[in-house]
C-alpha atoms as a PDB file:
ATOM      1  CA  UNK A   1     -21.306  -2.032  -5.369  1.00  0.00           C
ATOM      2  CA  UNK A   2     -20.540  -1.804  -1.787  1.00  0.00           C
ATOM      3  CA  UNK A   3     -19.000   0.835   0.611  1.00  0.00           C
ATOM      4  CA  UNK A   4     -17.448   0.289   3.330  1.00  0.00           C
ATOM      5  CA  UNK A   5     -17.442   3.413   6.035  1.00  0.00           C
ATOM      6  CA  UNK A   6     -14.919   3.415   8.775  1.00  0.00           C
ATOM      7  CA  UNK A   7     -15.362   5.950  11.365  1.00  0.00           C
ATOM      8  CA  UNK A   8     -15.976   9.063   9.126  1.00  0.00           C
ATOM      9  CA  UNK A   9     -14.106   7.648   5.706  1.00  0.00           C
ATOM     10  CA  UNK A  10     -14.999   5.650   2.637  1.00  0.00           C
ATOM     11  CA  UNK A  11     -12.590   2.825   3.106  1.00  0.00           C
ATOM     12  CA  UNK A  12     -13.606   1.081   0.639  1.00  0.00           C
ATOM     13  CA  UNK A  13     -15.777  -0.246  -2.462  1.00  0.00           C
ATOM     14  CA  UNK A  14     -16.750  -3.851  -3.137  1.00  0.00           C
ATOM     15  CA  UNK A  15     -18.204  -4.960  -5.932  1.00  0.00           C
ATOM     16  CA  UNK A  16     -20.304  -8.263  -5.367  1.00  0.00           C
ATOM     17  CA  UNK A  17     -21.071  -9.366  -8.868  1.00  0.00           C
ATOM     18  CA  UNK A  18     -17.673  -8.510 -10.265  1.00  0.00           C
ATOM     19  CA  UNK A  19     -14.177  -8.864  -7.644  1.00  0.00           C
ATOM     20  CA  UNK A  20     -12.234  -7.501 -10.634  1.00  0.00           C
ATOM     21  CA  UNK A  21     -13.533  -4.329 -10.452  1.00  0.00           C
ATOM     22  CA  UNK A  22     -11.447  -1.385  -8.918  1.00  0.00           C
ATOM     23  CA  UNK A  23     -12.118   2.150  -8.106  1.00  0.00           C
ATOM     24  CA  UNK A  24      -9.251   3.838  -6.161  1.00  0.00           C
ATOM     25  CA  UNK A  25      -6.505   4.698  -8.024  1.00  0.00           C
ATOM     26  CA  UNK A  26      -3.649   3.487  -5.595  1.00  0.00           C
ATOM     27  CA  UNK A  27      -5.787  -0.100  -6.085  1.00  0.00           C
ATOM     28  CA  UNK A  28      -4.907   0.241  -9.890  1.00  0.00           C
ATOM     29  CA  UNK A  29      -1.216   0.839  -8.995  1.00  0.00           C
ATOM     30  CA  UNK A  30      -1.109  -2.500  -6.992  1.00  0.00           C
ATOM     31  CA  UNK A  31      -2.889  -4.497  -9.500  1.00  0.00           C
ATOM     32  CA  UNK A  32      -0.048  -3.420 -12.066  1.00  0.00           C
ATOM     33  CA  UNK A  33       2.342  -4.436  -9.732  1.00  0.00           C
ATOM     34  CA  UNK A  34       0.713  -7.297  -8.762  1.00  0.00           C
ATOM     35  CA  UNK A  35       0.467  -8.230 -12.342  1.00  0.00           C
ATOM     36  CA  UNK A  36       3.997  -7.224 -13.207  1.00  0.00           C
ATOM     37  CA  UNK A  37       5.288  -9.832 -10.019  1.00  0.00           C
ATOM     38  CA  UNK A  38       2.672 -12.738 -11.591  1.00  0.00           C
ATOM     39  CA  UNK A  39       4.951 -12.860 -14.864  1.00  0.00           C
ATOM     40  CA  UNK A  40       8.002 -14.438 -13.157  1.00  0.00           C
ATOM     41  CA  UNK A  41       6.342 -15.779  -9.727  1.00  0.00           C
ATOM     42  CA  UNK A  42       3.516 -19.032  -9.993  1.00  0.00           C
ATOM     43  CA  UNK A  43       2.107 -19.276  -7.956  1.00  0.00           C
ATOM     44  CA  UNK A  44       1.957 -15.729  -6.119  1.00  0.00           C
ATOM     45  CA  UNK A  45       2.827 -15.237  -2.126  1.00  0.00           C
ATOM     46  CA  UNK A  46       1.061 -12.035  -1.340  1.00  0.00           C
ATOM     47  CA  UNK A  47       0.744 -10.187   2.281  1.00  0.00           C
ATOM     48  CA  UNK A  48      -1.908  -7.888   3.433  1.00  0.00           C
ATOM     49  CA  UNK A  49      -1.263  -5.693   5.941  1.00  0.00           C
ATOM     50  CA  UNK A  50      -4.914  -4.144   6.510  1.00  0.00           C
ATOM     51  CA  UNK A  51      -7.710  -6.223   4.816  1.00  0.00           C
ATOM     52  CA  UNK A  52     -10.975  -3.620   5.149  1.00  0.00           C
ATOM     53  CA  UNK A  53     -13.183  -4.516   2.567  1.00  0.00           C
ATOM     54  CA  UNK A  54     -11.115  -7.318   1.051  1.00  0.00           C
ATOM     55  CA  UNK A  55     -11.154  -5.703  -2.263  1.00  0.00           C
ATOM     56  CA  UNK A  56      -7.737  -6.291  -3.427  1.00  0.00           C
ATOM     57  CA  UNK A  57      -6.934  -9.464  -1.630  1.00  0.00           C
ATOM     58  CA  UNK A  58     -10.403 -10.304  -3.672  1.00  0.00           C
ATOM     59  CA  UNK A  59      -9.318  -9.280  -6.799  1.00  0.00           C
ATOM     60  CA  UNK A  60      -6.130 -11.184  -6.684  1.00  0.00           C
ATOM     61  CA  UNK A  61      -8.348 -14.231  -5.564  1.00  0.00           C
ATOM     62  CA  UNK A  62     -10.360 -14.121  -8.893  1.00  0.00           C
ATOM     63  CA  UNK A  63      -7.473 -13.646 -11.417  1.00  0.00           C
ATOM     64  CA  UNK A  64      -4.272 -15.332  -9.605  1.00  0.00           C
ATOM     65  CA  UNK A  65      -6.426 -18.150  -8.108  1.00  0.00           C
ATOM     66  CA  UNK A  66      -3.467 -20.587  -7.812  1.00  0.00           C
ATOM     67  CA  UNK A  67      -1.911 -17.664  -5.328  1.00  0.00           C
ATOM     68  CA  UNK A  68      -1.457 -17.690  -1.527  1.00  0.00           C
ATOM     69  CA  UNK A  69      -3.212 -14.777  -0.149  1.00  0.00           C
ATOM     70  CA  UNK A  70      -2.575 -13.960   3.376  1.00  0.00           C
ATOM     71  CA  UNK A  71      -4.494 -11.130   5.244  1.00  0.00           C
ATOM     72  CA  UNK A  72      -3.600  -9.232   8.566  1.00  0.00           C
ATOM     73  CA  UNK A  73      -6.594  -7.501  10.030  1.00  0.00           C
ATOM     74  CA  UNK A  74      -6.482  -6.307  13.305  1.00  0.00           C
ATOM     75  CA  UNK A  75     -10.249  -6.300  13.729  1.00  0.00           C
ATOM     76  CA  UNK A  76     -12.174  -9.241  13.669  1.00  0.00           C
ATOM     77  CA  UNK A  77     -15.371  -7.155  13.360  1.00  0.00           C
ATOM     78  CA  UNK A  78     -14.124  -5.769   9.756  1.00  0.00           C
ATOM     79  CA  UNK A  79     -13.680  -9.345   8.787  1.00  0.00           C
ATOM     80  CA  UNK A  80     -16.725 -10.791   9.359  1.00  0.00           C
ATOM     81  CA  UNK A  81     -18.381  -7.934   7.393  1.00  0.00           C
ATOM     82  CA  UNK A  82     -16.188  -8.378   4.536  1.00  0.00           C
ATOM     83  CA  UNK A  83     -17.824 -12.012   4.485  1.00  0.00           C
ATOM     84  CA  UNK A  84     -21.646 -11.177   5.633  1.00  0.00           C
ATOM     85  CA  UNK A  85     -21.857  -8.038   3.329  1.00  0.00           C
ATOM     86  CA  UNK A  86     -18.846  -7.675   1.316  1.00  0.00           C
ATOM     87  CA  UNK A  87     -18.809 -10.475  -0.675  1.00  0.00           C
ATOM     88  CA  UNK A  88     -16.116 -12.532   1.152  1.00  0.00           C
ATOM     89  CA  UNK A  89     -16.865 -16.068   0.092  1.00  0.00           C
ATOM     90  CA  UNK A  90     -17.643 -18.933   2.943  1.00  0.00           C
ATOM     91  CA  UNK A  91     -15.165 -20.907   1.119  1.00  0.00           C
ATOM     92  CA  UNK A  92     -12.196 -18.204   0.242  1.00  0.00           C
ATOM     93  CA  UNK A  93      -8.919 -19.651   0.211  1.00  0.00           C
ATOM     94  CA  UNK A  94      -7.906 -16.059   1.782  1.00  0.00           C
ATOM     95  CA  UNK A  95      -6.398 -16.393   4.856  1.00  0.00           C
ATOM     96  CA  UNK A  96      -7.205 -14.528   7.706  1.00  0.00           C
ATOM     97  CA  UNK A  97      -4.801 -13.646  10.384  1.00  0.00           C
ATOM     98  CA  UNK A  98      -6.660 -11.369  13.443  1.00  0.00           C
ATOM     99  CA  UNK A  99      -4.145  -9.697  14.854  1.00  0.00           C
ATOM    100  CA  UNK A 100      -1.765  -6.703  14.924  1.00  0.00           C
ATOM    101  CA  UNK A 101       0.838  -6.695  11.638  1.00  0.00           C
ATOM    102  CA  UNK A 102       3.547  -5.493  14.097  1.00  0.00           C
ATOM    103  CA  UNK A 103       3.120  -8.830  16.331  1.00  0.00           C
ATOM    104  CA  UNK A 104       2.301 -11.239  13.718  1.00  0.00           C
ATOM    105  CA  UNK A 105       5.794  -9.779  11.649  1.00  0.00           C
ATOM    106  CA  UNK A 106       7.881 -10.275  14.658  1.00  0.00           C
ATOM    107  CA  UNK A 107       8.302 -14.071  14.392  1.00  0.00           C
ATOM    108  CA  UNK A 108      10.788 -15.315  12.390  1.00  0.00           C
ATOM    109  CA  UNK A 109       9.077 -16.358   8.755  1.00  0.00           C
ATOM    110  CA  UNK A 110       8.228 -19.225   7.944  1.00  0.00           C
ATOM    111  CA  UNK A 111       8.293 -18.669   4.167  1.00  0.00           C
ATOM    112  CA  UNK A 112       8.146 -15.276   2.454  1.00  0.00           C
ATOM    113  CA  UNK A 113       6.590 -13.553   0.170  1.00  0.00           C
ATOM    114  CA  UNK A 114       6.246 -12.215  -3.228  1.00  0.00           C
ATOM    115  CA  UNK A 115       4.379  -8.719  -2.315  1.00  0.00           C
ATOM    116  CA  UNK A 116       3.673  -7.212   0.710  1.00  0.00           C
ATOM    117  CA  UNK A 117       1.078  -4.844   0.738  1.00  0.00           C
ATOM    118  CA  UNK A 118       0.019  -2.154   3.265  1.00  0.00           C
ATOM    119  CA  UNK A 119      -3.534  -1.074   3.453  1.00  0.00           C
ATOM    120  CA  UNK A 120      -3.588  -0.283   7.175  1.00  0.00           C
ATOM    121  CA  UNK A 121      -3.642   3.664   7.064  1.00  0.00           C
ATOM    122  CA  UNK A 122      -7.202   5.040   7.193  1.00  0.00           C
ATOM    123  CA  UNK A 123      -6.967   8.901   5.962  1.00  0.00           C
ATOM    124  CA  UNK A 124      -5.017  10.609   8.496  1.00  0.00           C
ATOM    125  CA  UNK A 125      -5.174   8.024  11.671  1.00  0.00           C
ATOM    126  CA  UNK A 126      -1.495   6.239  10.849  1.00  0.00           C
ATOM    127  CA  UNK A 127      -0.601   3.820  12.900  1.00  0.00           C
ATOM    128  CA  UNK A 128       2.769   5.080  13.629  1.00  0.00           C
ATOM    129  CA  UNK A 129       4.601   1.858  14.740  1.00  0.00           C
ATOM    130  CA  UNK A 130       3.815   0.242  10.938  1.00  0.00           C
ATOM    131  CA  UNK A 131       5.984   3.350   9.650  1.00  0.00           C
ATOM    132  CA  UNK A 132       9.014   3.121  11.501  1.00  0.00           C
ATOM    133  CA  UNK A 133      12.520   1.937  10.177  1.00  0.00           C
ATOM    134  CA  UNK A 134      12.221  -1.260  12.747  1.00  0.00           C
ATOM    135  CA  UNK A 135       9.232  -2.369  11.178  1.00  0.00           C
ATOM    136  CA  UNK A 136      10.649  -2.053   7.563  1.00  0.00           C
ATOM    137  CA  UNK A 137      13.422  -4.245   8.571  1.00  0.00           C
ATOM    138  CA  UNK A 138      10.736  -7.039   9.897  1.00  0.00           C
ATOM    139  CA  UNK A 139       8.489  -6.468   6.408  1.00  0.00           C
ATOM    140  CA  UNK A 140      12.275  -6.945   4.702  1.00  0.00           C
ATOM    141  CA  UNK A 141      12.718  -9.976   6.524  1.00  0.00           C
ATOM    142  CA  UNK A 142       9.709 -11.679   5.157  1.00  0.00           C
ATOM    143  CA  UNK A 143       9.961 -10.415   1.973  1.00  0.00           C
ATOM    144  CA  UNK A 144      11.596 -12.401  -1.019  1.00  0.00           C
ATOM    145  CA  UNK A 145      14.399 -11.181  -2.868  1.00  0.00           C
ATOM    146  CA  UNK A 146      13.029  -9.602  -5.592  1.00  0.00           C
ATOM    147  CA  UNK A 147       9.665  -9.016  -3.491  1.00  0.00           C
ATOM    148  CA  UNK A 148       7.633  -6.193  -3.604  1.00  0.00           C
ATOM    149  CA  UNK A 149       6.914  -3.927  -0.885  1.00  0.00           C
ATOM    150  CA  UNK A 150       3.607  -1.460  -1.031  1.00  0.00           C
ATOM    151  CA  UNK A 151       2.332   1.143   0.464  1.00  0.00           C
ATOM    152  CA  UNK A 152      -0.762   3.219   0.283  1.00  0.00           C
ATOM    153  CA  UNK A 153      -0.091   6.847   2.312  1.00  0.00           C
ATOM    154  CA  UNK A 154      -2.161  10.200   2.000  1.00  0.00           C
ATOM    155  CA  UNK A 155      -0.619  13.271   2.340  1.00  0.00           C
ATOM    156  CA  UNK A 156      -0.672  17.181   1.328  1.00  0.00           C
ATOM    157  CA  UNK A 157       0.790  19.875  -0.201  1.00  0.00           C
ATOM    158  CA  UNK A 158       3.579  20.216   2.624  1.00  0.00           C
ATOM    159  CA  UNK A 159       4.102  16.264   1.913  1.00  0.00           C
ATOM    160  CA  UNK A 160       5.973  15.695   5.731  1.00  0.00           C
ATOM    161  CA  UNK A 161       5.022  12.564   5.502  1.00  0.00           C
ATOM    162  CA  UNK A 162       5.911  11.176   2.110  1.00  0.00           C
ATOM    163  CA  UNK A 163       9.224  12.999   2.617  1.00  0.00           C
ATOM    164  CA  UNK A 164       9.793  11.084   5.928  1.00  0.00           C
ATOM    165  CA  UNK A 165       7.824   7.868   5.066  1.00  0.00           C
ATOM    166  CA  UNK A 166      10.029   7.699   1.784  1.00  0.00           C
ATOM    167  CA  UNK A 167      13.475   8.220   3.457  1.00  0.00           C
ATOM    168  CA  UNK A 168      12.792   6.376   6.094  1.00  0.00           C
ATOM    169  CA  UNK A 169      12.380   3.084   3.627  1.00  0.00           C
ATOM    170  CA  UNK A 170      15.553   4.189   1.530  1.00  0.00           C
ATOM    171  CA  UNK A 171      17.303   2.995   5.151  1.00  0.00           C
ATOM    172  CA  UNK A 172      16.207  -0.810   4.629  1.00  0.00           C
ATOM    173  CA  UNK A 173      15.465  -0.785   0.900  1.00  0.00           C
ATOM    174  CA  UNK A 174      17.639  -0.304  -2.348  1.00  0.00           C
ATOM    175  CA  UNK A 175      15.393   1.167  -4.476  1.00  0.00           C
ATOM    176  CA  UNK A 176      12.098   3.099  -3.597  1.00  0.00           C
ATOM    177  CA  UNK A 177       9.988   4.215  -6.171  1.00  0.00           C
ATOM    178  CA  UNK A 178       7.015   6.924  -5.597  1.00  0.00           C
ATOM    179  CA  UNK A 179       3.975   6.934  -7.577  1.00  0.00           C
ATOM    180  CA  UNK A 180       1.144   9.793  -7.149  1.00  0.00           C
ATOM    181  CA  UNK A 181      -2.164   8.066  -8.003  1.00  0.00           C
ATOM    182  CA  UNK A 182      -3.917  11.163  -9.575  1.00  0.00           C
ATOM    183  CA  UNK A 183      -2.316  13.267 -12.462  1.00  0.00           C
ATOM    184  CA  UNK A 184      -3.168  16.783 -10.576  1.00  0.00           C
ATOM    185  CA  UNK A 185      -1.227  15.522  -7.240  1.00  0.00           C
ATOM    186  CA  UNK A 186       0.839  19.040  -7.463  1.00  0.00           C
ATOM    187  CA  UNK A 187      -2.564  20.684  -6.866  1.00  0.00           C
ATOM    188  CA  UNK A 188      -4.616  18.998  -4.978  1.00  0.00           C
ATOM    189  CA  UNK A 189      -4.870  19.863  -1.344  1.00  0.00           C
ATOM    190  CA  UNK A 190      -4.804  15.739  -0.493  1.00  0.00           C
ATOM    191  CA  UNK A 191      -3.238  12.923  -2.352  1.00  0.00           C
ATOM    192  CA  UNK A 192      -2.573   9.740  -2.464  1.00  0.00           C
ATOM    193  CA  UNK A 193       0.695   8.066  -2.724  1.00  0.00           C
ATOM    194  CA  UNK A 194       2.122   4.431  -3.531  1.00  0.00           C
ATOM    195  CA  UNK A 195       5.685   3.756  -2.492  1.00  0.00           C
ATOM    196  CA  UNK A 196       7.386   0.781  -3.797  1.00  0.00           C
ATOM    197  CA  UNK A 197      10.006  -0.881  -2.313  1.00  0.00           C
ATOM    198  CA  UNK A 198      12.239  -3.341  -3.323  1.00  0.00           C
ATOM    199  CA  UNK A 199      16.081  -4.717  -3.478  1.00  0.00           C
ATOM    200  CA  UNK A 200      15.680  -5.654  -7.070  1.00  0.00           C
ATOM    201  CA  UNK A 201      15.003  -2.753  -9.563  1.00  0.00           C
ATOM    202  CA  UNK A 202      11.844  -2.504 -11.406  1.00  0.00           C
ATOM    203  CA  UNK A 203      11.723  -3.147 -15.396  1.00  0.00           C
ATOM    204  CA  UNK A 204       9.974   0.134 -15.631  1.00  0.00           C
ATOM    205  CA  UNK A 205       9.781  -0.485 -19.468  1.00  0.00           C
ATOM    206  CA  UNK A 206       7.413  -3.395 -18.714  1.00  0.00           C
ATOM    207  CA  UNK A 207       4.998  -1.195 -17.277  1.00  0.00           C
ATOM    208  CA  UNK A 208       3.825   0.375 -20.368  1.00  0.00           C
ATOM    209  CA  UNK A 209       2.351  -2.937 -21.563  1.00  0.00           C
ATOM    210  CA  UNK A 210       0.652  -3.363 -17.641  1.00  0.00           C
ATOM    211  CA  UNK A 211      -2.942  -2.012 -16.869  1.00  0.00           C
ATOM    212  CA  UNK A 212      -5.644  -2.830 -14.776  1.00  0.00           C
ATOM    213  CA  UNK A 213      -8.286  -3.465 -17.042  1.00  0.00           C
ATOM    214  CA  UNK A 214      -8.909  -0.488 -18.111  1.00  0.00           C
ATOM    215  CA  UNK A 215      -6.526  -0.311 -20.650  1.00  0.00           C
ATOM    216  CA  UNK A 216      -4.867   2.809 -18.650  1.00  0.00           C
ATOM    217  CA  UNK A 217      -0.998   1.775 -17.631  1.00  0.00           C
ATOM    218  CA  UNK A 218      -1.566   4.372 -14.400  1.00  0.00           C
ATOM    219  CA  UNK A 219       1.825   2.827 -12.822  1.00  0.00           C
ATOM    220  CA  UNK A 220       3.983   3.924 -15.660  1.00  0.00           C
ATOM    221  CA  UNK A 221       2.341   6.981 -15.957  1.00  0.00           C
ATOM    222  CA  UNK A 222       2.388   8.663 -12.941  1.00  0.00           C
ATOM    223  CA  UNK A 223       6.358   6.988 -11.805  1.00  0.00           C
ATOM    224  CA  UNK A 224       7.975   9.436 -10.391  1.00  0.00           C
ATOM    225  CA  UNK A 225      12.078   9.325 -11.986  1.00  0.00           C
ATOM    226  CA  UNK A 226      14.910   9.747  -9.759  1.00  0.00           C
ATOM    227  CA  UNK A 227      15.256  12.915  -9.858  1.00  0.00           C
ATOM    228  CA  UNK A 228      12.038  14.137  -9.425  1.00  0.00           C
ATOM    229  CA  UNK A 229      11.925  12.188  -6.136  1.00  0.00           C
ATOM    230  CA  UNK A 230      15.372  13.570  -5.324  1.00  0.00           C
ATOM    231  CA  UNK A 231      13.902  16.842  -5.829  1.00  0.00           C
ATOM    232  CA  UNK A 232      10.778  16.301  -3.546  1.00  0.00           C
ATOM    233  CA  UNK A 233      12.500  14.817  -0.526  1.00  0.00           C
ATOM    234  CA  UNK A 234      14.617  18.107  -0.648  1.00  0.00           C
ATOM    235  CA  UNK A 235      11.453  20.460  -0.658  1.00  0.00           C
ATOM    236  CA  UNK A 236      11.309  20.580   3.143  1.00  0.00           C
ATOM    237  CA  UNK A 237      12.745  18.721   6.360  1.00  0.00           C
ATOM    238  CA  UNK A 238      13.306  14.719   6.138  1.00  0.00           C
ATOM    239  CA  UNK A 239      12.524  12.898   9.291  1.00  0.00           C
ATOM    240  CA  UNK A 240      13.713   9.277   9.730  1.00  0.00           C
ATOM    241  CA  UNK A 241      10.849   7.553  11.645  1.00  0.00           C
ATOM    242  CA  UNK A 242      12.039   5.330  14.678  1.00  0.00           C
ATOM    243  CA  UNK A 243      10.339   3.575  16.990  1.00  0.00           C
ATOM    244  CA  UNK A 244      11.773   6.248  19.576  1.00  0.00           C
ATOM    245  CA  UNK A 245      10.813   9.200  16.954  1.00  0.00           C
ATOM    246  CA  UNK A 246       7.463   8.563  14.864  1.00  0.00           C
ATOM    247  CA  UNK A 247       5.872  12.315  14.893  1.00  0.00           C
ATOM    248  CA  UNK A 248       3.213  11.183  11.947  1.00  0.00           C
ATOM    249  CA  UNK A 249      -0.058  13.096  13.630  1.00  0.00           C
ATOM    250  CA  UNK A 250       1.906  15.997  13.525  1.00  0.00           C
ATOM    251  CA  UNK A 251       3.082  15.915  10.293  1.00  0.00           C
ATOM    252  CA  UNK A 252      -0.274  15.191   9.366  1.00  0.00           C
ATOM    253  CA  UNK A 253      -2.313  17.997  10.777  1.00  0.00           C
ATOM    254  CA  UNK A 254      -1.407  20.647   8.388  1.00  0.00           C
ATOM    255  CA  UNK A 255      -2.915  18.250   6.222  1.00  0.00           C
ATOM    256  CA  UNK A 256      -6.440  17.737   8.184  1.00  0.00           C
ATOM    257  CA  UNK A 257      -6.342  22.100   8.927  1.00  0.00           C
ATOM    258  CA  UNK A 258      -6.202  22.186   4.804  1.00  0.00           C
ATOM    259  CA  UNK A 259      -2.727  24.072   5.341  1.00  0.00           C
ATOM    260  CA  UNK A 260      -1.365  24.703   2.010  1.00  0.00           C
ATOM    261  CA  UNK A 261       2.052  25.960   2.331  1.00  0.00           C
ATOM    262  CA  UNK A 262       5.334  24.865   4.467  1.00  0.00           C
ATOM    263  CA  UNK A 263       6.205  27.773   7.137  1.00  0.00           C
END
């Protein structure tokens, strides 16, 4: 196993001997959904927005080997350490695309894609203008019909951001779904959160035969219901991020100063 440090964070663990192998929970959660999209879509179109390490566009190389798997890294530099040290194969039939997500999403799409899947927030540096409602429509044009949009976000007790993040996708999506991806998320002073967006609801019944390999279906267990997402986004103010109004550092500080509670 492999880390991968990016300015002060673990970004990310690669195992060389065995690409299946996942550690971080929100991985788990898009190798569920991954799986759930492989039942009805062969081969798979997958986007990813962020490739650090390469371990999930990895993973879905060794089991969905038939799929497209496209990758937009900004940095050239992470890429060719994901294939020097990280256990990027020579001959991958990953695609690489160095560039900004924002620029390369701006053309018009040439085809589009089963899941999209954003990996491009490292801990509390966001880059705001992959948040913001313009974006989401750009991500929506790309995406298929019943395509999956996801999203890895951390975020605290005061939960600004999910509250924002969240609404601000309910403006260009039908059906947003938020999944904490530890059980003590109520508690714990920083979480992490997969959002889910889509136009076509999930089967959420079909996630209780769906793991990762570990024989743990995290996805269905930690789904937050209607309700309970009705009830968070009401806990404190919702912002709708713009590309004229993105304040994510700020709702994010209380976060890095360890506040616990809202004013």
């Amino acid at each position: 196993m492999r880390v991968l440090v990016l300015d002060r964070m673990v970004h990310s663990y690669s195992s060389l001997d065995d690409p299946t192998r996942l550690i971080y929970g929100y991985e788990k959660i898009y190798a569920e959904a991954t799986a759930y999209q492989a039942r009805n879509h062969k081969p798979l179109r997958a986007l990813s927005i962020g490739g650090g390490g390469y371990t999930f566009p990895r993973y879905m190389e060794a089991l969905y080997p038939d799929s497209q798997i496209d990758v937009v890294e900004i940095d050239p530099g992470v890429t060719l350490v994901a294939h020097e040290l990280l256990g990027l194969r020579p001959d991958t039939t990953i695609v690489t695309h160095n560039e900004d997500a924002r620029m390369f999403m701006a053309e018009e799409p040439q085809q589009k894609y089963d899941l999209i899947m954003g990996d491009a927030f490292n801990d509390y540096s966001v880059p705001y203008h992959l948040t913001t409602r313009e974006f989401n429509e750009r991500v929506h044009a790309w995406l298929a019909d019943d395509g999956l949009f996801m999203v890895n976000l951390i975020d605290g007790p005061r939960r600004d951001f999910l509250r924002a993040y969240t609404n601000t996708l309910r403006q260009t999506f039908k059906h947003v779904y938020v999944v904490p991806a530890v059980r003590s998320w109520r508690e714990s002073p920083r979480i992490t959160f997969v959002l889910i967006a889509t136009d076509s609801p999930l089967d959420l019944s079909a996630f209780h035969g769906i793991d990762a390999g570990d024989g743990e279906p995290l996805l269905a267990q930690q789904l937050l219901n209607q309700a309970d997402t009705d009830t968070l986004l009401a806990e404190g103010r919702v912002v709708l991020l713009t590309d004229q109004y993105a304040p994510v550092d700020q709702m994010l500080a209380p976060v890095f100063r360890q506040e616990e509670l809202s004013p």
